[in-house]
PDB file of N, CA and C in Angstrom:
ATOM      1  N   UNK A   1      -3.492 -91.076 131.245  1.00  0.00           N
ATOM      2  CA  UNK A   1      -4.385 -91.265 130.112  1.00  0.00           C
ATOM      3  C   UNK A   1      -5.062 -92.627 130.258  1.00  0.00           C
ATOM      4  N   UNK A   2      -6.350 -92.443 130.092  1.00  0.00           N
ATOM      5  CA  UNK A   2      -7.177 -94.004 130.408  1.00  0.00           C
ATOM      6  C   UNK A   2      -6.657 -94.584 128.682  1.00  0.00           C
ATOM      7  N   UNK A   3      -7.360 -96.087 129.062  1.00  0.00           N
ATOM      8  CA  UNK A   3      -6.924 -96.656 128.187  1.00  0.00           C
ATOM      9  C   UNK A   3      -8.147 -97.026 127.389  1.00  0.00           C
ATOM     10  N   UNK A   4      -7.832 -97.690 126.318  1.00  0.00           N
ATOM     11  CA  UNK A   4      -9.165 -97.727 125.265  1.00  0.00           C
ATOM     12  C   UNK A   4     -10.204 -99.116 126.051  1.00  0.00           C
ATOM     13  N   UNK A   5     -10.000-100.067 126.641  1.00  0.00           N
ATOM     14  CA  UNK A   5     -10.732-100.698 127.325  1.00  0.00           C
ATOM     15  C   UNK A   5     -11.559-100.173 128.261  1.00  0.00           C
ATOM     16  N   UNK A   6     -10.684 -99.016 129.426  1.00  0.00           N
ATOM     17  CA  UNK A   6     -11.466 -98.221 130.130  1.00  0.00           C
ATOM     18  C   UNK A   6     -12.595 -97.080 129.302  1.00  0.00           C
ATOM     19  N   UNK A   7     -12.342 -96.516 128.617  1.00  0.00           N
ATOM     20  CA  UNK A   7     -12.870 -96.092 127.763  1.00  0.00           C
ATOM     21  C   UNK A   7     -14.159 -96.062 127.547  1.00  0.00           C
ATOM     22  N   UNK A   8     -14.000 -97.299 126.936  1.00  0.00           N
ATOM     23  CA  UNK A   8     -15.033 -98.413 126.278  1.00  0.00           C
ATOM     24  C   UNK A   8     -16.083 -98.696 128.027  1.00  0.00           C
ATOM     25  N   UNK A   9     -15.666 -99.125 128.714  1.00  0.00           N
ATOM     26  CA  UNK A   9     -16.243 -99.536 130.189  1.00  0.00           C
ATOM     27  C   UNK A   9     -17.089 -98.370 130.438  1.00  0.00           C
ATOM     28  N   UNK A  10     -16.382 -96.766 130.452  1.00  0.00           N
ATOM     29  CA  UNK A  10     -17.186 -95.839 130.444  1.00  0.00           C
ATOM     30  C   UNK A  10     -18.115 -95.337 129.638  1.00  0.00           C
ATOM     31  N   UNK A  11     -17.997 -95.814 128.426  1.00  0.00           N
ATOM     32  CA  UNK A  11     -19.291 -95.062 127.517  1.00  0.00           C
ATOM     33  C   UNK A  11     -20.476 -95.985 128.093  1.00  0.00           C
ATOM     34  N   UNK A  12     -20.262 -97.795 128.119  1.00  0.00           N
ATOM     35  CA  UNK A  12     -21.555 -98.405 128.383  1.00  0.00           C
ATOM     36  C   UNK A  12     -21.731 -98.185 129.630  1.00  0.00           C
ATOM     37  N   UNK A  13     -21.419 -98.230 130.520  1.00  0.00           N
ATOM     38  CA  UNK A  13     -21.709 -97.176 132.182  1.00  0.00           C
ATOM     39  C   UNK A  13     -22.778 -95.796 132.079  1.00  0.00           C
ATOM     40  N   UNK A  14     -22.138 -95.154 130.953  1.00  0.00           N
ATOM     41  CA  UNK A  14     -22.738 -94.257 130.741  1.00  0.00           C
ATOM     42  C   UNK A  14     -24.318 -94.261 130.006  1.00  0.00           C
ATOM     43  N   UNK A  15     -24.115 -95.379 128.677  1.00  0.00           N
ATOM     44  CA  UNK A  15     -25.269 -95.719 127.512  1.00  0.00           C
ATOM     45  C   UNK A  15     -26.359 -96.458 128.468  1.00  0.00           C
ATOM     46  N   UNK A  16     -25.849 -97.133 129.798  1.00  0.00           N
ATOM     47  CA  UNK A  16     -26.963 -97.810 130.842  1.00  0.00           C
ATOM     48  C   UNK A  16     -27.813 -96.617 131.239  1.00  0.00           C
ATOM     49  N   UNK A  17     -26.623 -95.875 132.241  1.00  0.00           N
ATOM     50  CA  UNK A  17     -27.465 -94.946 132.584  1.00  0.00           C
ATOM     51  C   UNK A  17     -28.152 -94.192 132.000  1.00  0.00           C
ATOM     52  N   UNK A  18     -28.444 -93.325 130.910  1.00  0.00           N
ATOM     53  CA  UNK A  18     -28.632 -92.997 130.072  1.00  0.00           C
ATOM     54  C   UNK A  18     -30.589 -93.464 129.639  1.00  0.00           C
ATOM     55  N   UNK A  19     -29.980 -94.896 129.187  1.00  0.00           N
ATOM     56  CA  UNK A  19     -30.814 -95.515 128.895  1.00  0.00           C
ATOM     57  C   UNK A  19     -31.752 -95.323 130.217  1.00  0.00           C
ATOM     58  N   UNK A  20     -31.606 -95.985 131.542  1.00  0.00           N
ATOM     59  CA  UNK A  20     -32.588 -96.168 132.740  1.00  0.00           C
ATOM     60  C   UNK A  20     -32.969 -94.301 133.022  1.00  0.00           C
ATOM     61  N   UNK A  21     -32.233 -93.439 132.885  1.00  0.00           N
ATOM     62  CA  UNK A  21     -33.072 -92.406 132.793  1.00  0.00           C
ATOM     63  C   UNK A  21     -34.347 -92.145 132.005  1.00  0.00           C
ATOM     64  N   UNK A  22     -34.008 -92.804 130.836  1.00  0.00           N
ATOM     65  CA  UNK A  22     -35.144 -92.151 129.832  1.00  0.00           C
ATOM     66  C   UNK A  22     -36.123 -93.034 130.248  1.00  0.00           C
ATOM     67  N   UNK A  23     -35.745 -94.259 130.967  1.00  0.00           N
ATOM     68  CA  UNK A  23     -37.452 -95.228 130.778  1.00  0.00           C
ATOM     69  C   UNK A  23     -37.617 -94.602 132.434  1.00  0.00           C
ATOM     70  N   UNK A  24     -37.305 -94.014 133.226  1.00  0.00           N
ATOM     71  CA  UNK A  24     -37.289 -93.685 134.514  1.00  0.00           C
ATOM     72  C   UNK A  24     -38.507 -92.308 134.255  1.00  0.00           C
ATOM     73  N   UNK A  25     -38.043 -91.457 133.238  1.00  0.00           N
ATOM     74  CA  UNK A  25     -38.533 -89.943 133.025  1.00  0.00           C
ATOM     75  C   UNK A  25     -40.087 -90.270 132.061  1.00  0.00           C
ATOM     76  N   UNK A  26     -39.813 -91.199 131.398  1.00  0.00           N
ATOM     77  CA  UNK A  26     -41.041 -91.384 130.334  1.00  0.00           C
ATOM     78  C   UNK A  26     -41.623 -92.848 131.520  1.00  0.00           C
ATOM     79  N   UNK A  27     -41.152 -93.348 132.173  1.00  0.00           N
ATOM     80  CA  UNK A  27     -42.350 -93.892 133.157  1.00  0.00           C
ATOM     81  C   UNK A  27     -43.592 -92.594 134.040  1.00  0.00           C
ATOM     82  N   UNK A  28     -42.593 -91.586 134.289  1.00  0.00           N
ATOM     83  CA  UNK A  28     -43.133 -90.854 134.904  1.00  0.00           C
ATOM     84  C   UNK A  28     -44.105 -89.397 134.427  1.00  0.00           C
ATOM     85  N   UNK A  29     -43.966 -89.744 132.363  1.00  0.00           N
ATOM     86  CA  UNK A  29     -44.501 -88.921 132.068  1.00  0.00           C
ATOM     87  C   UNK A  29     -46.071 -89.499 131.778  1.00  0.00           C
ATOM     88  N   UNK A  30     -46.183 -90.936 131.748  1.00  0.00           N
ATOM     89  CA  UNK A  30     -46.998 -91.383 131.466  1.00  0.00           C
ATOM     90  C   UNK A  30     -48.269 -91.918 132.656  1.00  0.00           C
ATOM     91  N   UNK A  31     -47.266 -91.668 133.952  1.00  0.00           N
ATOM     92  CA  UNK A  31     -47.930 -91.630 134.856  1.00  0.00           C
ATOM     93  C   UNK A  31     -48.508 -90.275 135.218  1.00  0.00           C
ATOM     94  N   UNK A  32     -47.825 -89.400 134.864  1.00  0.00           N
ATOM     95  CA  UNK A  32     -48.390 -87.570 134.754  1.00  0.00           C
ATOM     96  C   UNK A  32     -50.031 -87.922 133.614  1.00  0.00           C
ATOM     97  N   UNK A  33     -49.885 -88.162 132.561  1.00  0.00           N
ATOM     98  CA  UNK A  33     -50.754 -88.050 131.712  1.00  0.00           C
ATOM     99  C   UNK A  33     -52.391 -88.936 132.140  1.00  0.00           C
ATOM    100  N   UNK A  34     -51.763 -90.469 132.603  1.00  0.00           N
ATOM    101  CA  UNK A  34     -52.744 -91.039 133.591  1.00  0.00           C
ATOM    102  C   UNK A  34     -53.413 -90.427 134.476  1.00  0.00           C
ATOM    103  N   UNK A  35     -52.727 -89.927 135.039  1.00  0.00           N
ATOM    104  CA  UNK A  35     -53.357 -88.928 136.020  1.00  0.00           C
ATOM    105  C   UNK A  35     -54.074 -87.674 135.529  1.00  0.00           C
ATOM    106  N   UNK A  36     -53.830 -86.542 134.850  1.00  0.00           N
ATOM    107  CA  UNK A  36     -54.752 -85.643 134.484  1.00  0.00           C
ATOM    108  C   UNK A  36     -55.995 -86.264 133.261  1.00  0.00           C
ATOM    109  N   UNK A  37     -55.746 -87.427 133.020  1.00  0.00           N
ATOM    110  CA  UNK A  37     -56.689 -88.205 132.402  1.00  0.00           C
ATOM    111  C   UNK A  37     -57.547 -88.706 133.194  1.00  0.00           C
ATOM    112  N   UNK A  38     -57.416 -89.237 134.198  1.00  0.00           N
ATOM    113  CA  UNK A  38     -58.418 -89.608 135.021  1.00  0.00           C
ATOM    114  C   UNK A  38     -58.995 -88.554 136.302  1.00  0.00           C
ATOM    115  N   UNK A  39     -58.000 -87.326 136.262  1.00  0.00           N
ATOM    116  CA  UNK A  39     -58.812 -86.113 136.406  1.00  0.00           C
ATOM    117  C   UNK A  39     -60.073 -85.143 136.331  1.00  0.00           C
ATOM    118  N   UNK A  40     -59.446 -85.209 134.891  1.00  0.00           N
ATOM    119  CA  UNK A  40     -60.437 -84.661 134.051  1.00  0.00           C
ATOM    120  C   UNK A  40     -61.077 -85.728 133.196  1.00  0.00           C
ATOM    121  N   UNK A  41     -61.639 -86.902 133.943  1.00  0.00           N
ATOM    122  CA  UNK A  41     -62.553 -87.769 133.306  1.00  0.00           C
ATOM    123  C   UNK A  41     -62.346 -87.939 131.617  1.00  0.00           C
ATOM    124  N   UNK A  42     -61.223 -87.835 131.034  1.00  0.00           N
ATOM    125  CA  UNK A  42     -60.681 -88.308 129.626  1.00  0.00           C
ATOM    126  C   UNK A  42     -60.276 -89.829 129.512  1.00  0.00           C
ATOM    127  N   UNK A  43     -60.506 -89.797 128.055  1.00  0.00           N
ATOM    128  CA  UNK A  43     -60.710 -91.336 127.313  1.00  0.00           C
ATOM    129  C   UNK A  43     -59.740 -90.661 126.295  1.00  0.00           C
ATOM    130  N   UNK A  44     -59.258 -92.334 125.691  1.00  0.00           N
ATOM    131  CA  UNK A  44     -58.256 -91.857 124.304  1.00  0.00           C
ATOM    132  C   UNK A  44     -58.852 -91.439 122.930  1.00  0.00           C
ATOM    133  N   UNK A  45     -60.499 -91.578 123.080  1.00  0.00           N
ATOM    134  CA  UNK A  45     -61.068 -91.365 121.976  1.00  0.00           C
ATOM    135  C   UNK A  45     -61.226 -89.538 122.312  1.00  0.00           C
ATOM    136  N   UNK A  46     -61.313 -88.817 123.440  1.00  0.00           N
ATOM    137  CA  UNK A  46     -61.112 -87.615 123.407  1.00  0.00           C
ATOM    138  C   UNK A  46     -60.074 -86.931 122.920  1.00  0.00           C
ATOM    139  N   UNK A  47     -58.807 -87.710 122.676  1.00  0.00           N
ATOM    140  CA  UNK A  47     -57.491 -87.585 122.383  1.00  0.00           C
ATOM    141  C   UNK A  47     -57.627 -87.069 120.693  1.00  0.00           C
ATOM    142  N   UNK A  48     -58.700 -87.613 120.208  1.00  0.00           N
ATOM    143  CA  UNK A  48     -58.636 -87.573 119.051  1.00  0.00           C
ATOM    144  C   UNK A  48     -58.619 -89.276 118.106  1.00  0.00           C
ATOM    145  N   UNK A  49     -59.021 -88.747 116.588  1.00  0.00           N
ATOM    146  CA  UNK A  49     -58.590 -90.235 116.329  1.00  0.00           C
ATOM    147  C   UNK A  49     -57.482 -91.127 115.861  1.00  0.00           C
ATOM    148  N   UNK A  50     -56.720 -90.608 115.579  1.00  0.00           N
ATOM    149  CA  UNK A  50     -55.044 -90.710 115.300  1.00  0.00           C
ATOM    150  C   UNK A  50     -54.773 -91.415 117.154  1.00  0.00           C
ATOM    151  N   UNK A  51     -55.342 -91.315 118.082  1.00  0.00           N
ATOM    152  CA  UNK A  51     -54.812 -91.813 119.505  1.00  0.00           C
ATOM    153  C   UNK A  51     -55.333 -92.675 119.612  1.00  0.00           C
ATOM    154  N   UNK A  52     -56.370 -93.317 119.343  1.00  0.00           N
ATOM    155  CA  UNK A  52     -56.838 -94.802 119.132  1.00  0.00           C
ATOM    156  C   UNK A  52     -56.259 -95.469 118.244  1.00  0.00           C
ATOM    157  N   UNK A  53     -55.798 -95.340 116.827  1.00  0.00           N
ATOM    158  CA  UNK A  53     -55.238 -95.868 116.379  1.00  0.00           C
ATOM    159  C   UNK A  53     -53.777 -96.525 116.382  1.00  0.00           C
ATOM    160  N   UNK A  54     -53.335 -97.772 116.024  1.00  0.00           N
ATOM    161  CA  UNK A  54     -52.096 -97.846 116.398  1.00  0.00           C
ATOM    162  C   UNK A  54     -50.903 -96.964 115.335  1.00  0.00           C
ATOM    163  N   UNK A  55     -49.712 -96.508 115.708  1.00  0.00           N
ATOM    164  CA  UNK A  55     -49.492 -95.651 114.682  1.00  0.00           C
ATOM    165  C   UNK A  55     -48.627 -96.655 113.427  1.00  0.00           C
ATOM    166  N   UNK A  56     -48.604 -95.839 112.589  1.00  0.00           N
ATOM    167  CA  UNK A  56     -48.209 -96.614 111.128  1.00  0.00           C
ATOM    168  C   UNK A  56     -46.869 -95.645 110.966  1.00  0.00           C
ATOM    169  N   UNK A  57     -45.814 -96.401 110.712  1.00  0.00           N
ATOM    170  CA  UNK A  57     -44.616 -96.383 110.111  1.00  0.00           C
ATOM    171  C   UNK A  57     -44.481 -95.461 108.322  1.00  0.00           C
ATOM    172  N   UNK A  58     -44.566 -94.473 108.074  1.00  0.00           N
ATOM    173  CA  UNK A  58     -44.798 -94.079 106.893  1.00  0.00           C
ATOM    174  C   UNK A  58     -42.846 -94.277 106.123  1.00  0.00           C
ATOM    175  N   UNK A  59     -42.742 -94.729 105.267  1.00  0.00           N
ATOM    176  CA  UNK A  59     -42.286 -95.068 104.560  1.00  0.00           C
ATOM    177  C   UNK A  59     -41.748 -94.300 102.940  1.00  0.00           C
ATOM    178  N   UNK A  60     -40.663 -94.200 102.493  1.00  0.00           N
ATOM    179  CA  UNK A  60     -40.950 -93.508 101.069  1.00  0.00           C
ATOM    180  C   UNK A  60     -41.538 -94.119 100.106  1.00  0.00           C
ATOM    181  N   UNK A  61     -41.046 -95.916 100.471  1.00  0.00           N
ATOM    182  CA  UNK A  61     -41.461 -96.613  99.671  1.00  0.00           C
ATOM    183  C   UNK A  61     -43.229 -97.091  99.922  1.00  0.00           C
ATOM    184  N   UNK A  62     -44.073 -97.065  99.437  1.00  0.00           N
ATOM    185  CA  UNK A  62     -45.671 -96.653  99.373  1.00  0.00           C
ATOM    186  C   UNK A  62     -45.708 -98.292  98.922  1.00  0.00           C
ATOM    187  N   UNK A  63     -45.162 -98.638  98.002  1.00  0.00           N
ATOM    188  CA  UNK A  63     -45.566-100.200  97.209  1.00  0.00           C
ATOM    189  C   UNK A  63     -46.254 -99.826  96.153  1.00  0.00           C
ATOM    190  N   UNK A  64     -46.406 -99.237  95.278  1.00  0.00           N
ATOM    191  CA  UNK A  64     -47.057 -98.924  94.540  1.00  0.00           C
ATOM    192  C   UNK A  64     -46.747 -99.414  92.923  1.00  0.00           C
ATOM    193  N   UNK A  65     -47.631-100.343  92.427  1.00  0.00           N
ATOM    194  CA  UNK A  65     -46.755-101.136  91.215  1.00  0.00           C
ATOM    195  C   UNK A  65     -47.043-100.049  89.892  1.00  0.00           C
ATOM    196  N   UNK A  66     -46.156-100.456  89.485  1.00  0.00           N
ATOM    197  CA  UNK A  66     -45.448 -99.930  87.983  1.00  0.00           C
ATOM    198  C   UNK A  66     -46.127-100.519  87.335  1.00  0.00           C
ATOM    199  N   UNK A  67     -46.118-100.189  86.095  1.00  0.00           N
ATOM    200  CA  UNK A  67     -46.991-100.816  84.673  1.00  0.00           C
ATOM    201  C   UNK A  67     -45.246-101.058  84.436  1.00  0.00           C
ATOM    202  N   UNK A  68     -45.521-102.352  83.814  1.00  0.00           N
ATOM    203  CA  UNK A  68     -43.883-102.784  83.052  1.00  0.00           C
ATOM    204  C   UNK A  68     -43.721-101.992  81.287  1.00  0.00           C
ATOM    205  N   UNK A  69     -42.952-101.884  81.337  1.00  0.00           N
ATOM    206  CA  UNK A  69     -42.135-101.117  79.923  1.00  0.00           C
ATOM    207  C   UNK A  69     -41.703-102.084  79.078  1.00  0.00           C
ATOM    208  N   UNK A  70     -40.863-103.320  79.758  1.00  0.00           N
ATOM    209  CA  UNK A  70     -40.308-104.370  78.704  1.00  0.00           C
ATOM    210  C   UNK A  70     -40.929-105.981  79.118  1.00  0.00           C
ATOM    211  N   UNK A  71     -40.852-106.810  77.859  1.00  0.00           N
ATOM    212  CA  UNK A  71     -41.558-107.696  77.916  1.00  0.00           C
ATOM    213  C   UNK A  71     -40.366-108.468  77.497  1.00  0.00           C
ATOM    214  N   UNK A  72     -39.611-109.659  77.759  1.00  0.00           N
ATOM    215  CA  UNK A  72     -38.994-111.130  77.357  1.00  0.00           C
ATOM    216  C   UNK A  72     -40.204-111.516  76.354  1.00  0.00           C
ATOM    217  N   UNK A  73     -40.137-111.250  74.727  1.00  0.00           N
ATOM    218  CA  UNK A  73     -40.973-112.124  73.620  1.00  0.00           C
ATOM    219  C   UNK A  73     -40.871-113.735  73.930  1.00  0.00           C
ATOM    220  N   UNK A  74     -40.131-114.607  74.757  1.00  0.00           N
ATOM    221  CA  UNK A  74     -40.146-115.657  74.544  1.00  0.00           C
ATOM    222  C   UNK A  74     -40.640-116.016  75.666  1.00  0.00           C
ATOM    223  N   UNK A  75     -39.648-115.732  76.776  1.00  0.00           N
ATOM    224  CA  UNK A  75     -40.950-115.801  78.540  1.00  0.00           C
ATOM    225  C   UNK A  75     -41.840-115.236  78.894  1.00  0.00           C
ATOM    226  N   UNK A  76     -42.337-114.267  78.471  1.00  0.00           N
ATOM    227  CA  UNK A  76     -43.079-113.372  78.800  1.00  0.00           C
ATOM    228  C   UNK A  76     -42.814-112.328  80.013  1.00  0.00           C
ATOM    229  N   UNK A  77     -41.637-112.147  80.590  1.00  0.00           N
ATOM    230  CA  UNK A  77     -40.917-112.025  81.456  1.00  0.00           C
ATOM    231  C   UNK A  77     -41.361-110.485  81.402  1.00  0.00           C
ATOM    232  N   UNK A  78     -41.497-109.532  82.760  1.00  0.00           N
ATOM    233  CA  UNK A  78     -41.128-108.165  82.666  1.00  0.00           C
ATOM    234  C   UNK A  78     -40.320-107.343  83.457  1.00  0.00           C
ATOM    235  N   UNK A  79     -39.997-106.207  82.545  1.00  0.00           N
ATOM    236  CA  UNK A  79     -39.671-105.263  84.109  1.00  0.00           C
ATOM    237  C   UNK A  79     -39.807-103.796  83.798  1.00  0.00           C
ATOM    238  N   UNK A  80     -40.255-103.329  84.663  1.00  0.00           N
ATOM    239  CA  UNK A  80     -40.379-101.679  84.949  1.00  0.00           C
ATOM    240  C   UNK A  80     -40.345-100.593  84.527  1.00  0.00           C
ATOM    241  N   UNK A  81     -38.405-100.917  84.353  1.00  0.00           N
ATOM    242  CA  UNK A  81     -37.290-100.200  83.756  1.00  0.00           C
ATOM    243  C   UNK A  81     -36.720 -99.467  85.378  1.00  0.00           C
ATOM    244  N   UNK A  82     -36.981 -99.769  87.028  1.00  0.00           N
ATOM    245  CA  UNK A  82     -37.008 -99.357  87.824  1.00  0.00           C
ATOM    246  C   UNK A  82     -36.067-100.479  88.213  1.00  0.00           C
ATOM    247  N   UNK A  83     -34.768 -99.838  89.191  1.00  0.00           N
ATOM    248  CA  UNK A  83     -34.145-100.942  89.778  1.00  0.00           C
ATOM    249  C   UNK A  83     -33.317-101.359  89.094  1.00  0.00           C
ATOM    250  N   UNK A  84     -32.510-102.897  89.393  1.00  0.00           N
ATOM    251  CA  UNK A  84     -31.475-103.602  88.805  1.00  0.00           C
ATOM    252  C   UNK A  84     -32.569-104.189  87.479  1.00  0.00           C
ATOM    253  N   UNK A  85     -31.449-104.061  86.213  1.00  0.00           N
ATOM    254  CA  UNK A  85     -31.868-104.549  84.747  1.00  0.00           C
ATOM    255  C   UNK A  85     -32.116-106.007  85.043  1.00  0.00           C
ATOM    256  N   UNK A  86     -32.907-106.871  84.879  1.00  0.00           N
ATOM    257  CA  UNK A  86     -33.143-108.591  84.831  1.00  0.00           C
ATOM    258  C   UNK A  86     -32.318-109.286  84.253  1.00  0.00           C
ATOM    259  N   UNK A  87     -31.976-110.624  84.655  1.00  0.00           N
ATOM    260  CA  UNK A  87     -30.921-111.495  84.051  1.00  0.00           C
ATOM    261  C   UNK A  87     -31.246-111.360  82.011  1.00  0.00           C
ATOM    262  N   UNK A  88     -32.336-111.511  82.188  1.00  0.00           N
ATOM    263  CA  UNK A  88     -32.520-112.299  80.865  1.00  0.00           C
ATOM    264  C   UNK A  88     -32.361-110.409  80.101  1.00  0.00           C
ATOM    265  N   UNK A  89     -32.779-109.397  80.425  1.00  0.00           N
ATOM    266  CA  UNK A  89     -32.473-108.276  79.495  1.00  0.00           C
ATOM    267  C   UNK A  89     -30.720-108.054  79.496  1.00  0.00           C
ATOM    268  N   UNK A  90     -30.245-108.044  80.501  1.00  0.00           N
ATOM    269  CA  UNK A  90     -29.019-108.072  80.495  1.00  0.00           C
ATOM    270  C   UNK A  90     -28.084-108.516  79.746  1.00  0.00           C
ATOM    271  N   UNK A  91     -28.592-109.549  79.927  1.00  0.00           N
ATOM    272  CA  UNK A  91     -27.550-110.648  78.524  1.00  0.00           C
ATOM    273  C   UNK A  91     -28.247-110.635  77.400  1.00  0.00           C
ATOM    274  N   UNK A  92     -29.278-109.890  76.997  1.00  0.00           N
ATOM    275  CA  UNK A  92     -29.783-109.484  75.675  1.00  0.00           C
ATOM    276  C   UNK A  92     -29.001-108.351  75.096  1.00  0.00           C
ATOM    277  N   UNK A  93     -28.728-107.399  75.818  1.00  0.00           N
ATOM    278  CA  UNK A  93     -28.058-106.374  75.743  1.00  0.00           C
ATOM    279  C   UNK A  93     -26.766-106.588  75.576  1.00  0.00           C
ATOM    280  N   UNK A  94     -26.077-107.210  76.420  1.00  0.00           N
ATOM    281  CA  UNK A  94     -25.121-107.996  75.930  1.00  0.00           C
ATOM    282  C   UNK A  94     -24.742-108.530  74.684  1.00  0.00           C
ATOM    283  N   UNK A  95     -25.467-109.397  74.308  1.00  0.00           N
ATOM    284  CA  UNK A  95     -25.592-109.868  72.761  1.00  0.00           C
ATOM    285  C   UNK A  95     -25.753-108.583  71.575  1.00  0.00           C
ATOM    286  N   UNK A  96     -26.168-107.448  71.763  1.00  0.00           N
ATOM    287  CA  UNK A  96     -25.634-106.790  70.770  1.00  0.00           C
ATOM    288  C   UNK A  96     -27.672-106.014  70.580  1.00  0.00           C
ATOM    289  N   UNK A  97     -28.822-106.522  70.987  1.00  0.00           N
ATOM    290  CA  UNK A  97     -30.010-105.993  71.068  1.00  0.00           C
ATOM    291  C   UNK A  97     -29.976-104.915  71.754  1.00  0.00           C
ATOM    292  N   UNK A  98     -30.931-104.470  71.183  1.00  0.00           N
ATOM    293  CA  UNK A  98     -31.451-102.864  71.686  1.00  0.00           C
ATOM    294  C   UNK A  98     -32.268-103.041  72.898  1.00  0.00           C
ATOM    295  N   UNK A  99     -32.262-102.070  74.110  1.00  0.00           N
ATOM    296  CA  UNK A  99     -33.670-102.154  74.861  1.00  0.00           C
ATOM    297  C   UNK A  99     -34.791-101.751  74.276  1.00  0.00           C
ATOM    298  N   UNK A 100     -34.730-100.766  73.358  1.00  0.00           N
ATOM    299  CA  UNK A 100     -36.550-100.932  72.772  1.00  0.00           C
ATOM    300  C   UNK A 100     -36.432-102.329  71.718  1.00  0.00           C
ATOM    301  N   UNK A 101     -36.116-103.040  71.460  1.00  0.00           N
ATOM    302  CA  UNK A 101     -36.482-103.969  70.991  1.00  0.00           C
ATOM    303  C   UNK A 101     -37.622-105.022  72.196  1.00  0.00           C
ATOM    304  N   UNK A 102     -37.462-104.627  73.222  1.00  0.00           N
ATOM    305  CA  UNK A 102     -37.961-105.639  74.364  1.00  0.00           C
ATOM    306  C   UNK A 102     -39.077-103.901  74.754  1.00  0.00           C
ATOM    307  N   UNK A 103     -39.507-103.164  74.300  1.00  0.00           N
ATOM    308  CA  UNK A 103     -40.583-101.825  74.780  1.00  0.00           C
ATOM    309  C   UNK A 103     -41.474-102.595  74.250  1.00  0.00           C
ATOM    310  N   UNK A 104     -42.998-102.461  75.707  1.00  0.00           N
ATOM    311  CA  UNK A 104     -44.361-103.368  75.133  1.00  0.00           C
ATOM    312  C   UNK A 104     -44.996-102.136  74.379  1.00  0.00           C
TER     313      UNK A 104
END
């Protein structure tokens, strides 16, 4: 029975190789594509326009701001109602206030 050090020696032996295959196979797919590109006299704008562009990371989160719900009457402070509650509503709530007392 190997031992957990050997083990270990063999998976990254393995995660190398692994790894130098894929940049070995995708060197060579990109040299395939070079080539029937300069074949058939193609540009990346023939590709379409999504292939000129660089690509964008889509995200769930968009950034998209909220209109705030509650207002701090004394700081003017807001929040959302999205996410962690704010120091200052927190310990309002605490004290024994309502959250619609703080609804704009």
């Amino acid at each position: 029975m190997a031992s957990l050090n050997d083990l270990l020696a063999q998976k990254a032996s393995l995660e190398k190789q692994i790894a130098d295959a894929q940049r070995a196979e995708r060197g060579d797919a990109i040299t395939r594509v070079k080539g029937l590109m300069a074949e058939f006299g193609l540009t990346l704008a023939d590709l379409g326009p999504r292939a000129t562009a660089s690509p964008r990371r889509v995200s769930g989160k968009t950034g998209n701001k909220v209109a705030p719900k509650y207002r701090h009457p004394g700081t003017g402070q807001t929040w959302s109602g999205r996410g962690l509650k704010p120091t200052w509503l927190a310990a309002a709530l605490a004290d024994g206030k309502s959250i619609g007392d703080f609804a704009i």
